[in-house]
Protein backbone atom coordinates (compact mmCIF):
# COMPACT_ATOMS: atom_id res chain seq x y z
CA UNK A 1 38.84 -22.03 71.77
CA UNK A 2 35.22 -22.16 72.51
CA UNK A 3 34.17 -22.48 76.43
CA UNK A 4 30.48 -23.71 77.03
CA UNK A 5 29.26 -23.51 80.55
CA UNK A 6 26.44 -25.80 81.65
CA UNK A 7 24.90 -24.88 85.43
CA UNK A 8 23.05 -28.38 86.05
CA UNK A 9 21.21 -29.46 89.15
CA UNK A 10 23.56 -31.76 90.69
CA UNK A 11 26.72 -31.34 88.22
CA UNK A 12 28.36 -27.99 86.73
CA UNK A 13 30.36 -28.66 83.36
CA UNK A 14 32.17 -26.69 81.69
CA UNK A 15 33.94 -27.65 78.09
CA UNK A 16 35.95 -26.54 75.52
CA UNK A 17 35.63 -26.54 71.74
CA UNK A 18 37.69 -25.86 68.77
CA UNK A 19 36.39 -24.26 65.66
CA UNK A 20 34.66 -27.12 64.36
CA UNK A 21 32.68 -28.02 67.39
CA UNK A 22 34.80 -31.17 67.98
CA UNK A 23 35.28 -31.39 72.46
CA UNK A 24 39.13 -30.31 73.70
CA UNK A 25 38.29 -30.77 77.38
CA UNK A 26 35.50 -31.20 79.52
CA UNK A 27 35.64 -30.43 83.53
CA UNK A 28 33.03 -31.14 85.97
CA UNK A 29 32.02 -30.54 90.10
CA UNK A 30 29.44 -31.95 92.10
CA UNK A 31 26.69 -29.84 93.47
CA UNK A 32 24.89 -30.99 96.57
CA UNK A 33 21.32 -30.42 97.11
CA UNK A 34 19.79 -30.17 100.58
CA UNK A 35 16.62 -31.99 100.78
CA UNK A 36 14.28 -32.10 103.84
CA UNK A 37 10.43 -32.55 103.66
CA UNK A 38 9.95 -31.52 100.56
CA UNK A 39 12.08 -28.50 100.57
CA UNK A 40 15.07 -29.04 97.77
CA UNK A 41 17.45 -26.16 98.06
CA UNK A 42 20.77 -24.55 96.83
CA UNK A 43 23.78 -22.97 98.32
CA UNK A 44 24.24 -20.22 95.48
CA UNK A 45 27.90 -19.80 96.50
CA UNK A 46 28.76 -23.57 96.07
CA UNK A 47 27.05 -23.57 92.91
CA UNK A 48 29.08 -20.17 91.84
CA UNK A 49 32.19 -21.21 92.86
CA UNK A 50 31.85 -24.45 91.18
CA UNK A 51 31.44 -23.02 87.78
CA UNK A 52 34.75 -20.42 88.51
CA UNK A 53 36.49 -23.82 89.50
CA UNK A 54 35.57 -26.09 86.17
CA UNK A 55 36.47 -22.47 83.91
CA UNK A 56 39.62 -22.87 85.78
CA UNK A 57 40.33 -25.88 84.90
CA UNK A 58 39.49 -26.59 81.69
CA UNK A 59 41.07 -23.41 80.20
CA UNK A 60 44.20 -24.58 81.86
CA UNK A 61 44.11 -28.13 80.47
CA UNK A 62 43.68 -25.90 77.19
CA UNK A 63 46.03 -23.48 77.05
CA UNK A 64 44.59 -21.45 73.84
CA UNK A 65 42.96 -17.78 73.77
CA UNK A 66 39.15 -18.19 74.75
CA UNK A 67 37.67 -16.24 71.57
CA UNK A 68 33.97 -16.46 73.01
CA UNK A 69 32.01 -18.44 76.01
CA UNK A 70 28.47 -19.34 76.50
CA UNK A 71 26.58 -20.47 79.22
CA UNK A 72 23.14 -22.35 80.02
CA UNK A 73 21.62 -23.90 83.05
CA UNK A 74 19.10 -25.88 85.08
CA UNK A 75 15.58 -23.87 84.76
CA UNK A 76 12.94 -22.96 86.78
CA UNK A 77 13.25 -23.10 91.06
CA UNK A 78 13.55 -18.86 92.38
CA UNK A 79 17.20 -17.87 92.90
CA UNK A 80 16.45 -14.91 95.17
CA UNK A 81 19.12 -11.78 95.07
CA UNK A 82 19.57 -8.67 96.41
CA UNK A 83 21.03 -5.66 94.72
CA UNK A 84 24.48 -6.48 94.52
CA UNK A 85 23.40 -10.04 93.01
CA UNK A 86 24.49 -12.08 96.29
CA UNK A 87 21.77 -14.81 97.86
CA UNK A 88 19.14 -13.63 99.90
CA UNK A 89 18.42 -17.19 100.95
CA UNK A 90 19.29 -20.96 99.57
CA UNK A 91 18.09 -21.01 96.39
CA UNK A 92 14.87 -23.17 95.75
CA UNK A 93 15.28 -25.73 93.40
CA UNK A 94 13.02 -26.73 90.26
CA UNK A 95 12.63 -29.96 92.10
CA UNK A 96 11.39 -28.60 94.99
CA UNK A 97 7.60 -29.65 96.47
CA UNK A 98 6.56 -27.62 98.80
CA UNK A 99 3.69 -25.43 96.98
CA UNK A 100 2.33 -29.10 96.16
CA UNK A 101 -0.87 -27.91 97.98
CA UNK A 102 -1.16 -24.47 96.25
CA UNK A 103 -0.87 -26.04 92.78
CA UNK A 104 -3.88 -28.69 93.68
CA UNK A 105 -5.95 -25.53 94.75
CA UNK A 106 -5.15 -24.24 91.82
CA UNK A 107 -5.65 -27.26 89.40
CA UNK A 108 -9.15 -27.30 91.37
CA UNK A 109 -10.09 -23.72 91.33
CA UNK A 110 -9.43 -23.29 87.53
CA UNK A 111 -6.26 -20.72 88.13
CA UNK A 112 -3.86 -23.26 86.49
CA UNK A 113 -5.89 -23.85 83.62
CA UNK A 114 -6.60 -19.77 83.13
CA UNK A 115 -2.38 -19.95 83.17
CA UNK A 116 -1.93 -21.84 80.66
CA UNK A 117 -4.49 -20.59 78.45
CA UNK A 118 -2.57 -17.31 78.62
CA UNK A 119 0.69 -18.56 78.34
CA UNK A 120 0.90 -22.52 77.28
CA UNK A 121 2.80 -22.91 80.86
CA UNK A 122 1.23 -25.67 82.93
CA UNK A 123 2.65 -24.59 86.25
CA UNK A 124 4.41 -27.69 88.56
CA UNK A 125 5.20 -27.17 92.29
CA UNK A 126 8.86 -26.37 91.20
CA UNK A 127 8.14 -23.29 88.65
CA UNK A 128 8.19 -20.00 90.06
CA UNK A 129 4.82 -18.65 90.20
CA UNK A 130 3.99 -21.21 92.85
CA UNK A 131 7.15 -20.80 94.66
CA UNK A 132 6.79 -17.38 94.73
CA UNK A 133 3.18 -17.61 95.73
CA UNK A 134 4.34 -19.89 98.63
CA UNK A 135 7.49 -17.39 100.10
CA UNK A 136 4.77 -14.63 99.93
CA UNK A 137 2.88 -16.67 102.23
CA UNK A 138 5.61 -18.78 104.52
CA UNK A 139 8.88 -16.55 104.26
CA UNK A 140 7.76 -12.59 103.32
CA UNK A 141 10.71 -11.52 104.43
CA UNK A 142 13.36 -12.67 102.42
CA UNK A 143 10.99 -11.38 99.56
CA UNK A 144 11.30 -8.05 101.31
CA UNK A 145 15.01 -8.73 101.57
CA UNK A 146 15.57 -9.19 97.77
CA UNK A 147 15.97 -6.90 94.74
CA UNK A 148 15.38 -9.54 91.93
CA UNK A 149 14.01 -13.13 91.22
CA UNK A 150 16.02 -14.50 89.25
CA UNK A 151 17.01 -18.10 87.38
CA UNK A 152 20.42 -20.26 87.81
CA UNK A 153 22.30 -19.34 84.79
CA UNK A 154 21.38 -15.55 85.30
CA UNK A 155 23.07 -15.10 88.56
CA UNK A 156 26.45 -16.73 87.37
CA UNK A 157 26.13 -14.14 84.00
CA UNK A 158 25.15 -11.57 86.85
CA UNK A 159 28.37 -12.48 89.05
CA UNK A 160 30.68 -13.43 86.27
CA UNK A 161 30.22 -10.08 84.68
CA UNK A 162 29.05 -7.34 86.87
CA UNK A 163 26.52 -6.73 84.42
CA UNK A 164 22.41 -6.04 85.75
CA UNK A 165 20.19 -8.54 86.92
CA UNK A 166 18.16 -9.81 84.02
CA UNK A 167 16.62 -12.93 82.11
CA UNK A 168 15.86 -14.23 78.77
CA UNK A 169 13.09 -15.28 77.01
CA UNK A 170 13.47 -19.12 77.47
CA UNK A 171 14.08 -19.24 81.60
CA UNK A 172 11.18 -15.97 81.55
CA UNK A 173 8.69 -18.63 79.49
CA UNK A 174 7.63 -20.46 82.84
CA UNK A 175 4.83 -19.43 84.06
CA UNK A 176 4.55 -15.64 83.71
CA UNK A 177 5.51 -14.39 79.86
CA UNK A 178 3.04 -14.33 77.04
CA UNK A 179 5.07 -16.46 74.16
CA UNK A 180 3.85 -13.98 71.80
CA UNK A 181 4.32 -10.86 72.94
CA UNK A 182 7.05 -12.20 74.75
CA UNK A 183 6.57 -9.69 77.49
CA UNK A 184 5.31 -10.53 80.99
CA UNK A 185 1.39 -11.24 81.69
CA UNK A 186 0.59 -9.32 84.33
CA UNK A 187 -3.12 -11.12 84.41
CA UNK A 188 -1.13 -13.92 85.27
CA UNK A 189 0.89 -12.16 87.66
CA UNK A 190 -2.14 -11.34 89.10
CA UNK A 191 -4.27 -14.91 89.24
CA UNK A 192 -1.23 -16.09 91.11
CA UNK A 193 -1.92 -13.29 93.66
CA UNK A 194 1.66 -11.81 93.34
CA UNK A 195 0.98 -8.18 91.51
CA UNK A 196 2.26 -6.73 95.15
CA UNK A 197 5.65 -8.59 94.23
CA UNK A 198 5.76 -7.76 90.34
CA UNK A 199 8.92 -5.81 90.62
CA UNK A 200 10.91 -8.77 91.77
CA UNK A 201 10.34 -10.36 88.20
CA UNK A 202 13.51 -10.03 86.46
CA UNK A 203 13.58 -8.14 83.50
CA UNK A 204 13.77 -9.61 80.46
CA UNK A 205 16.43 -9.05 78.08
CA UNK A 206 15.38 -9.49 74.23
CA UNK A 207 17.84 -10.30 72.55
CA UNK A 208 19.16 -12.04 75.53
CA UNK A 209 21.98 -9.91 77.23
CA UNK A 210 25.76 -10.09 75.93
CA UNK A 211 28.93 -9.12 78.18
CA UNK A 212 32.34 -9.82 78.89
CA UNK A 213 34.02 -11.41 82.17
CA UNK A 214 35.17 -9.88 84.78
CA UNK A 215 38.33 -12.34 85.26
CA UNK A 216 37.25 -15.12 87.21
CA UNK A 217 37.00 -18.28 85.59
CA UNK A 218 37.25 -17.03 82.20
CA UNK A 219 40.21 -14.23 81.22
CA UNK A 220 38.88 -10.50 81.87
CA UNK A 221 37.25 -9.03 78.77
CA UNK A 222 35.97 -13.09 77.48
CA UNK A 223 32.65 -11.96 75.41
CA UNK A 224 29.67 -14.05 76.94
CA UNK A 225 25.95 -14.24 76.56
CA UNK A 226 23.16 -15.33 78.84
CA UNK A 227 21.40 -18.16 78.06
CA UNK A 228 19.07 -20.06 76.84
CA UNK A 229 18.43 -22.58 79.46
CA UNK A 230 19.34 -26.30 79.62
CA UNK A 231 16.80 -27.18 77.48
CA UNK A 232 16.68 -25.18 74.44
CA UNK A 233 20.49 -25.28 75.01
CA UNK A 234 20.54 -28.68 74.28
CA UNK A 235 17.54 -28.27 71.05
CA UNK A 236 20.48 -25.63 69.85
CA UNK A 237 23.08 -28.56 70.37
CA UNK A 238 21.46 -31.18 69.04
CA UNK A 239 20.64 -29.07 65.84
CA UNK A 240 16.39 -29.14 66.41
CA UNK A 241 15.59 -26.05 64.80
CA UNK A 242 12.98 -27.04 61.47
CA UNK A 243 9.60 -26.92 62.99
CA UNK A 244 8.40 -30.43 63.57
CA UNK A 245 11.62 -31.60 63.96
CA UNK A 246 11.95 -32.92 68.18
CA UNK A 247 14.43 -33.63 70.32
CA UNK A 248 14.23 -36.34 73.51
CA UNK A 249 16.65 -36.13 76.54
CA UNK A 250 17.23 -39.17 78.31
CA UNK A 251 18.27 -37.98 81.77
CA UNK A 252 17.15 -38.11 85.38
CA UNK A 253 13.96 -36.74 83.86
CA UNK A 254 12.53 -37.09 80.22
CA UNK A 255 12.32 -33.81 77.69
CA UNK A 256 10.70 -34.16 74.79
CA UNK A 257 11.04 -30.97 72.93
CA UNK A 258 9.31 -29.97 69.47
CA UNK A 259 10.05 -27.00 67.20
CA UNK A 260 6.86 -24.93 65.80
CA UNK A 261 6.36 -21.74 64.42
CA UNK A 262 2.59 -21.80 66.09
CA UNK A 263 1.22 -21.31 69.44
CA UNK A 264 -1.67 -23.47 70.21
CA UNK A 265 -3.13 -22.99 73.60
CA UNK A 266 -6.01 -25.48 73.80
CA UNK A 267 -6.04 -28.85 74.85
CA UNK A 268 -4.95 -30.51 77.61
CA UNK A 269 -2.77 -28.27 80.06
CA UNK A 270 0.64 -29.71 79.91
CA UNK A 271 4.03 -28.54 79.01
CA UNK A 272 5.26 -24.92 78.31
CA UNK A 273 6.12 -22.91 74.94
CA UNK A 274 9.88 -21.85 75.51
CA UNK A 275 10.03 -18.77 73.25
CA UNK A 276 13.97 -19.04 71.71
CA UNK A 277 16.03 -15.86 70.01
CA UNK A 278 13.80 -16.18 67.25
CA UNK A 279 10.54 -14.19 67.47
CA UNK A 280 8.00 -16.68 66.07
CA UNK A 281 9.92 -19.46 66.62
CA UNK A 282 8.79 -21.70 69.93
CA UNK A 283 9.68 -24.74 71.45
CA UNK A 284 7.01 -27.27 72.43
CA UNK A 285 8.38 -28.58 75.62
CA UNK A 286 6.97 -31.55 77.28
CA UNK A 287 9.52 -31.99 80.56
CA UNK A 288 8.44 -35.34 82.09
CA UNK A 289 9.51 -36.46 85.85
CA UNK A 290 9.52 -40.10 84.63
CA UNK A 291 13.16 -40.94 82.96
CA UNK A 292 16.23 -42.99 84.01
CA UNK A 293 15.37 -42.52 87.45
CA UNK A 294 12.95 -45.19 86.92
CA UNK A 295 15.63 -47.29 86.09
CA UNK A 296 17.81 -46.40 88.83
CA UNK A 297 15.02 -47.83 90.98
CA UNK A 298 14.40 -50.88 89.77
CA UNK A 299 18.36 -51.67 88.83
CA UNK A 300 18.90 -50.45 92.65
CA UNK A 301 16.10 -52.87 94.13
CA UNK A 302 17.05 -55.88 92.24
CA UNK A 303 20.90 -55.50 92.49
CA UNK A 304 21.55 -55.19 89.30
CA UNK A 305 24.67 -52.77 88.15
CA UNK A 306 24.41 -49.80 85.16
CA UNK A 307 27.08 -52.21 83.00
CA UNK A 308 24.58 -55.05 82.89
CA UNK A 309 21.42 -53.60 81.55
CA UNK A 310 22.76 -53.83 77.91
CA UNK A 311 23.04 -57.78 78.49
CA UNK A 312 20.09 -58.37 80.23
CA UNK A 313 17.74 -56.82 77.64
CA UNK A 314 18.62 -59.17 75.15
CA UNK A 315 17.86 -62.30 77.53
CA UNK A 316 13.94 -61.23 77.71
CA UNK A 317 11.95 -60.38 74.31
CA UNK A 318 9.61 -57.71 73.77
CA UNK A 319 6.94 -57.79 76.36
CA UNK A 320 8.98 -58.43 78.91
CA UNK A 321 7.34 -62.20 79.37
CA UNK A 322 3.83 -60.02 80.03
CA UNK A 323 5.23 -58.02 82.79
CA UNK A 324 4.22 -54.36 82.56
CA UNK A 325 5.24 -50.45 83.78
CA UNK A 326 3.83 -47.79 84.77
CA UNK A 327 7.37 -45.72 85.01
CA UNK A 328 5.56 -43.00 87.10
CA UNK A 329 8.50 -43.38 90.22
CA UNK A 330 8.29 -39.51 90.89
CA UNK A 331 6.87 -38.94 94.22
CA UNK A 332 5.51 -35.37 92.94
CA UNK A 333 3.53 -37.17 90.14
CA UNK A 334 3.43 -36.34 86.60
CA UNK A 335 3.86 -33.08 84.69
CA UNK A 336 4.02 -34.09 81.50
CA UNK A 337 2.25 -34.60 79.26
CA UNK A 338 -0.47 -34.51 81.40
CA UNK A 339 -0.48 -33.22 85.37
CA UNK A 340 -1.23 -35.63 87.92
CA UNK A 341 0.38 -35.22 91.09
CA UNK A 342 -0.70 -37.97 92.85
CA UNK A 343 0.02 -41.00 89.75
CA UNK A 344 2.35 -43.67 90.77
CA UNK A 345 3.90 -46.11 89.30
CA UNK A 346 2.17 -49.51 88.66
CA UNK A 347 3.85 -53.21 87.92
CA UNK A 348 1.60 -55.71 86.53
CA UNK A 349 2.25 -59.36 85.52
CA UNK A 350 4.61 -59.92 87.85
CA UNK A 351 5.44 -63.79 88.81
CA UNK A 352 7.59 -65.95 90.78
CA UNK A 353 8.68 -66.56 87.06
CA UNK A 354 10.02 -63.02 86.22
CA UNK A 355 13.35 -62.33 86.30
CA UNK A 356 15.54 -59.23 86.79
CA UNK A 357 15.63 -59.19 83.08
CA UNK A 358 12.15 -58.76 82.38
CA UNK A 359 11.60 -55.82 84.89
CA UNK A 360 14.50 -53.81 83.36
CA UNK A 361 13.27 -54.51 80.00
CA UNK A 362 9.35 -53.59 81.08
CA UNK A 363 10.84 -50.55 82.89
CA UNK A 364 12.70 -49.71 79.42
CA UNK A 365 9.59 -49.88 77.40
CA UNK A 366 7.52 -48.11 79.99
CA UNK A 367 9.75 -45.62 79.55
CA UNK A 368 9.87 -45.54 76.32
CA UNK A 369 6.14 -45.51 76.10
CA UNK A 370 6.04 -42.33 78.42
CA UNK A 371 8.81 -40.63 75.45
CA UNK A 372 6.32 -41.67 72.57
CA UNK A 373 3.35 -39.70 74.59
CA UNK A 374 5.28 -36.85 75.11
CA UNK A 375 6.68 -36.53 71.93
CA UNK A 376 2.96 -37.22 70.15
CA UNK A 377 1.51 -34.39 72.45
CA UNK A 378 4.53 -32.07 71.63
CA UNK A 379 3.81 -32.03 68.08
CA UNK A 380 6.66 -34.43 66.54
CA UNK A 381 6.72 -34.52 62.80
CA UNK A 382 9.99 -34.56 61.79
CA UNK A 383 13.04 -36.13 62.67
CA UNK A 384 14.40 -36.79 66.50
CA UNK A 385 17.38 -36.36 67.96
CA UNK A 386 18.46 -37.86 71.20
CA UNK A 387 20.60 -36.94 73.87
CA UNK A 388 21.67 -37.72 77.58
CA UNK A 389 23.05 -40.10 79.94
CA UNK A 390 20.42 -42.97 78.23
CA UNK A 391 22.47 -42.53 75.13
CA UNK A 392 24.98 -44.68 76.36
CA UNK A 393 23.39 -48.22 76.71
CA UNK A 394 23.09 -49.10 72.77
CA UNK A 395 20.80 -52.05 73.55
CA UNK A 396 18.35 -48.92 75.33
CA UNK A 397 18.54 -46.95 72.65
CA UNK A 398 17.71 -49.75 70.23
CA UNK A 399 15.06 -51.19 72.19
CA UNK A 400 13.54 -47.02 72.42
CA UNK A 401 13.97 -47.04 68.54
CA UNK A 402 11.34 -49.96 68.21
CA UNK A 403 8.94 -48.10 70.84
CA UNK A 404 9.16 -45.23 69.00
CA UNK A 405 8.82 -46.62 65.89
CA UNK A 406 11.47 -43.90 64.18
CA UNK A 407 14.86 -43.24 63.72
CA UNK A 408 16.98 -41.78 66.44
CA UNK A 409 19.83 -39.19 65.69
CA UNK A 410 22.15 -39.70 68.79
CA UNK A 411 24.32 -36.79 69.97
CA UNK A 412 26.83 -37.13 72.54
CA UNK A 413 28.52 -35.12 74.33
CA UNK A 414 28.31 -32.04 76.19
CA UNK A 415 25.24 -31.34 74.05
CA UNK A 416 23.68 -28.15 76.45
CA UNK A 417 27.51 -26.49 76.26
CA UNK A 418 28.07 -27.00 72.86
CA UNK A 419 24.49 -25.08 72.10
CA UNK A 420 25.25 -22.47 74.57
CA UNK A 421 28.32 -21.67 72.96
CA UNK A 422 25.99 -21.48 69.20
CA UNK A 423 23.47 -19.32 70.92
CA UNK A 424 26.60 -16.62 72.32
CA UNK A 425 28.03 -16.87 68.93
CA UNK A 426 24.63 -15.99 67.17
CA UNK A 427 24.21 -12.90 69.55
CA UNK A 428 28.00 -12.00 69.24
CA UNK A 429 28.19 -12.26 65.61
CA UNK A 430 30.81 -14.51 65.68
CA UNK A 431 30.38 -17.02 62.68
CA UNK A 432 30.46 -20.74 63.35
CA UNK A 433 29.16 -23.73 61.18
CA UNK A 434 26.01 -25.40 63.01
CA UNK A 435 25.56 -28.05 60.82
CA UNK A 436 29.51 -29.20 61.54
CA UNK A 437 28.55 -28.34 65.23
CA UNK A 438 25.89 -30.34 65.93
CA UNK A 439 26.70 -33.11 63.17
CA UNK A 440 25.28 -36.66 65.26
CA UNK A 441 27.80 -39.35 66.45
CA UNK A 442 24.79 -42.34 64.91
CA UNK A 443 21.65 -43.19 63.76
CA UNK A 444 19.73 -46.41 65.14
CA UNK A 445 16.83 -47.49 62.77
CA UNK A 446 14.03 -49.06 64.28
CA UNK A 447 13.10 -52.61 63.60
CA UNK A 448 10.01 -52.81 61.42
CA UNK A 449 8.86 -56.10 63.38
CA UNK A 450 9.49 -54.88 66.52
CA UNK A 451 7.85 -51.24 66.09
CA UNK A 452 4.34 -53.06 64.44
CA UNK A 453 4.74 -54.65 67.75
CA UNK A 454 5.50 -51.83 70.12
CA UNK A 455 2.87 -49.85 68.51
CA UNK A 456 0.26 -51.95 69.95
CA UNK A 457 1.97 -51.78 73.33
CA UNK A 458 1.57 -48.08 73.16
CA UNK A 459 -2.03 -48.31 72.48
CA UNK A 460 -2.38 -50.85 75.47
CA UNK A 461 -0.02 -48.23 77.69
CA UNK A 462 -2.46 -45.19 77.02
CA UNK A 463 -5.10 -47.67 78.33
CA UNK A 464 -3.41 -48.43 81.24
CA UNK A 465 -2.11 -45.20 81.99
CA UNK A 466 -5.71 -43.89 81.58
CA UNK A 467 -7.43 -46.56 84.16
CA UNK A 468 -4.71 -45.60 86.56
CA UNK A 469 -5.33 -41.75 86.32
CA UNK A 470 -9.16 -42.33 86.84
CA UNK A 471 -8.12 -44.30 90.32
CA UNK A 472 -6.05 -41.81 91.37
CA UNK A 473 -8.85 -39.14 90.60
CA UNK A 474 -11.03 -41.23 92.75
């Protein structure tokens, strides 16, 4: 048996494979997240002793030798330790806003653009270099107070193993490492005003660090490696790994992720470069805020429930009856592909004639616009692969199909575990077929009618999207 661990903002999974990659059991907890004027924290306990309780129970539901785990997690946010790896304070969350102000004076000073021309990481509020920036300021002291910054899924490796605190290269890519090199930048460090607090940056294990348990959760001696993060977790899982080939999760949030074998830092600042276990071998990561939170919105203010979307976007054609979306809900903006903090989102063509219907189906195809602009900016070429809690509504992922005007691979399932459990087995040596692995449930084909159609939509979108950036500017 094969464990995967997944460390995700508001749920921790854990799940078990056999051999062939095919799901034995999957366990789950809640995680709660304390929000208060902008300030999104984490209790690092709760989240630790969440992940001991789903390894718990899922190797008891599967009572079969654990020959190797991996584990993965939510990125970004600062998980402050001290030397024995416990919290110094509430861990801030990748959805956290309150450096919003030091990332404007930054976007208007010209130190986020200088960032990302070193590094391809366009900084967001949530990313550590302005979090950082912001504790030095607001909370020195628990700086003071800790021996190591370090990321989600490294303090459960740190606590499930005893083993140093340390990183790897795909949480250390935002915004401080130089993809290339794929050491730190300590020009960046120093734009950022934070060389004073270099030696909290965790150090960066490459290859990524291996281990084995220390007994809880997972049986004493279980071999387990650190990482990657959610993201290229879910690349591994999904089986993006040709360059041009992409990958698009439909969660909370979009990703739109891109495999390259280059490095091109010109442009418009947006996105990161996640460097993975391969030297030369990059991910072109364009991690949205819009996604199905959009949706949540608009189902939520209309009274519509989850299990009727799939219904009502067949009783409403393309276009919505002329009713248009801006999806840009976030109340932090936009990150990607493009940062713009203060863009909202816009609904046009709205009449005492529209119906429920054609708001959830503008809202789809906003959305779906948003995924075609990432994924054009990130480089797509080749195939895509999709994945997430969007996955489930087949009218959705039909209707995305069109707007994308390309075939969508669709893997289900616990797609992050099942590529954190590749990734340990590719550092531990332990031989397991990734094609079987990460083999997709379906393919939906686009309509050629519909994607002639959508195309133009997209063009009119990027229009739209444009005028509303200029007003926002103004």
């Amino acid at each position: 048996m094969y464990v995967g661990i997944d460390v995700g903002t508001s749920l921790v999974k854990a799940a078990a494979f056999d051999g062939t990659g095919r799901e034995l059991a999957v366990a789950s907890r809640p995680l709660a997240l304390s929000l208060h004027g902008g300030v999104v924290e984490q209790d690092m306990e709760e989240v630790y002793a969440a992940v001991v309780a789903v390894l718990d129970e899922v190797t008891g539901r599967v009572p079969e030798p654990v020959e190797l785990a991996g584990l993965t997690g939510q990125g970004d946010g600062v998980w402050l330790v001290d030397a024995e790896g416990r919290a110094v304070r509430p861990a801030a969350s990748w959805m956290d806003g309150r450096a919003n102000e030091l990332v404007d004076q930054w976007l208007a000073d010209g130190t986020f653009e200088s960032v990302f021309r070193r590094t391809g990481s366009a900084m967001f509020p949530g990313c550590p270099g302005p979090l950082l920036a912001w504790l030095d300021s607001h909370e020195p002291k628990a700086l003071d107070a800790a021996a190591t910054v370090l990321y989600c899924k490294d303090m459960v490796f740190q606590r499930l193993t005893g083993a140093p605190a340390a990183t790897d290269v795909s949480d250390a890519s935002m915004p401080f490492l130089d993809p290339v090199s794929r050491t730190y930048d300590n020009r960046v460090v120093e734009l950022l005003g934070l060389t004073h607090r270099r030696g909290l940056l965790a150090p960066v294990s490459d290859p990524a660090a291996t281990a084995v348990t220390r007994g809880e959760g997972l049986p004493a001696g279980t071999r387990i490696a650190n990482g990657p993060y959610d993201l290229p977790a879910c690349a591994l899982g999904a089986g993006v790994t040709a360059a041009g080939d992409g990958l698009l999760i439909v969660g909370t949030c979009l990703a739109a992720l891109v495999a390259t074998a280059e490095v091109e830092l010109t442009g418009e600042p947006a996105g990161l470069y996640i460097c993975t276990d391969l030297p030369g071998h990059w991910l072109r990561a364009m991690p949205a805020m819009v996604g199905t939170a959009a949706l949540d919105w608009v189902l939520s203010t209309t009274g519509v429930a989850h299990e009727e979307v799939d219904g009502l976007l067949s009783e409403t054609p393309p276009g919505a009856h002329g009713v248009r979306v801006l999806p840009y809900f976030a109340p932090s903006g936009e990150r990607a592909p493009f940062v713009e903090p203060r863009l909202r989102a816009e609904l046009t063509g709205v009449c005492l004639e529209s119906t429920p219907a054609d708001l959830i189906r503008a809202t789809c195809e906003g959305i779906g616009y948003a995924a075609r602009h990432c994924l054009e900016a990130a480089g797509l070429t080749g195939t895509l692969a999709v994945c997430g809690g969007g996955t489930r509504s087949p009218a959705w992922m039909r209707l995305l199909a069109d707007v994308l005007g390309r075939p969508l691979r669709i893997v289900e399932g616990e797609v992050g575990a099942r590529g954190a459990v590749l990734a340990a087995a590719e550092r531990h040596g332990v031989a397991l077929d990734a094609r079987e692995w990460t083999r997709p449930t379906g393919v939906v084909e686009p309509d050629a009618g519909r994607a002639a159609y959508y195309a133009r939509g997209y063009e009119e979108h990027l229009e739209r999207l444009e005028a509303a950036r200029e007003r926002v500017r103004n």
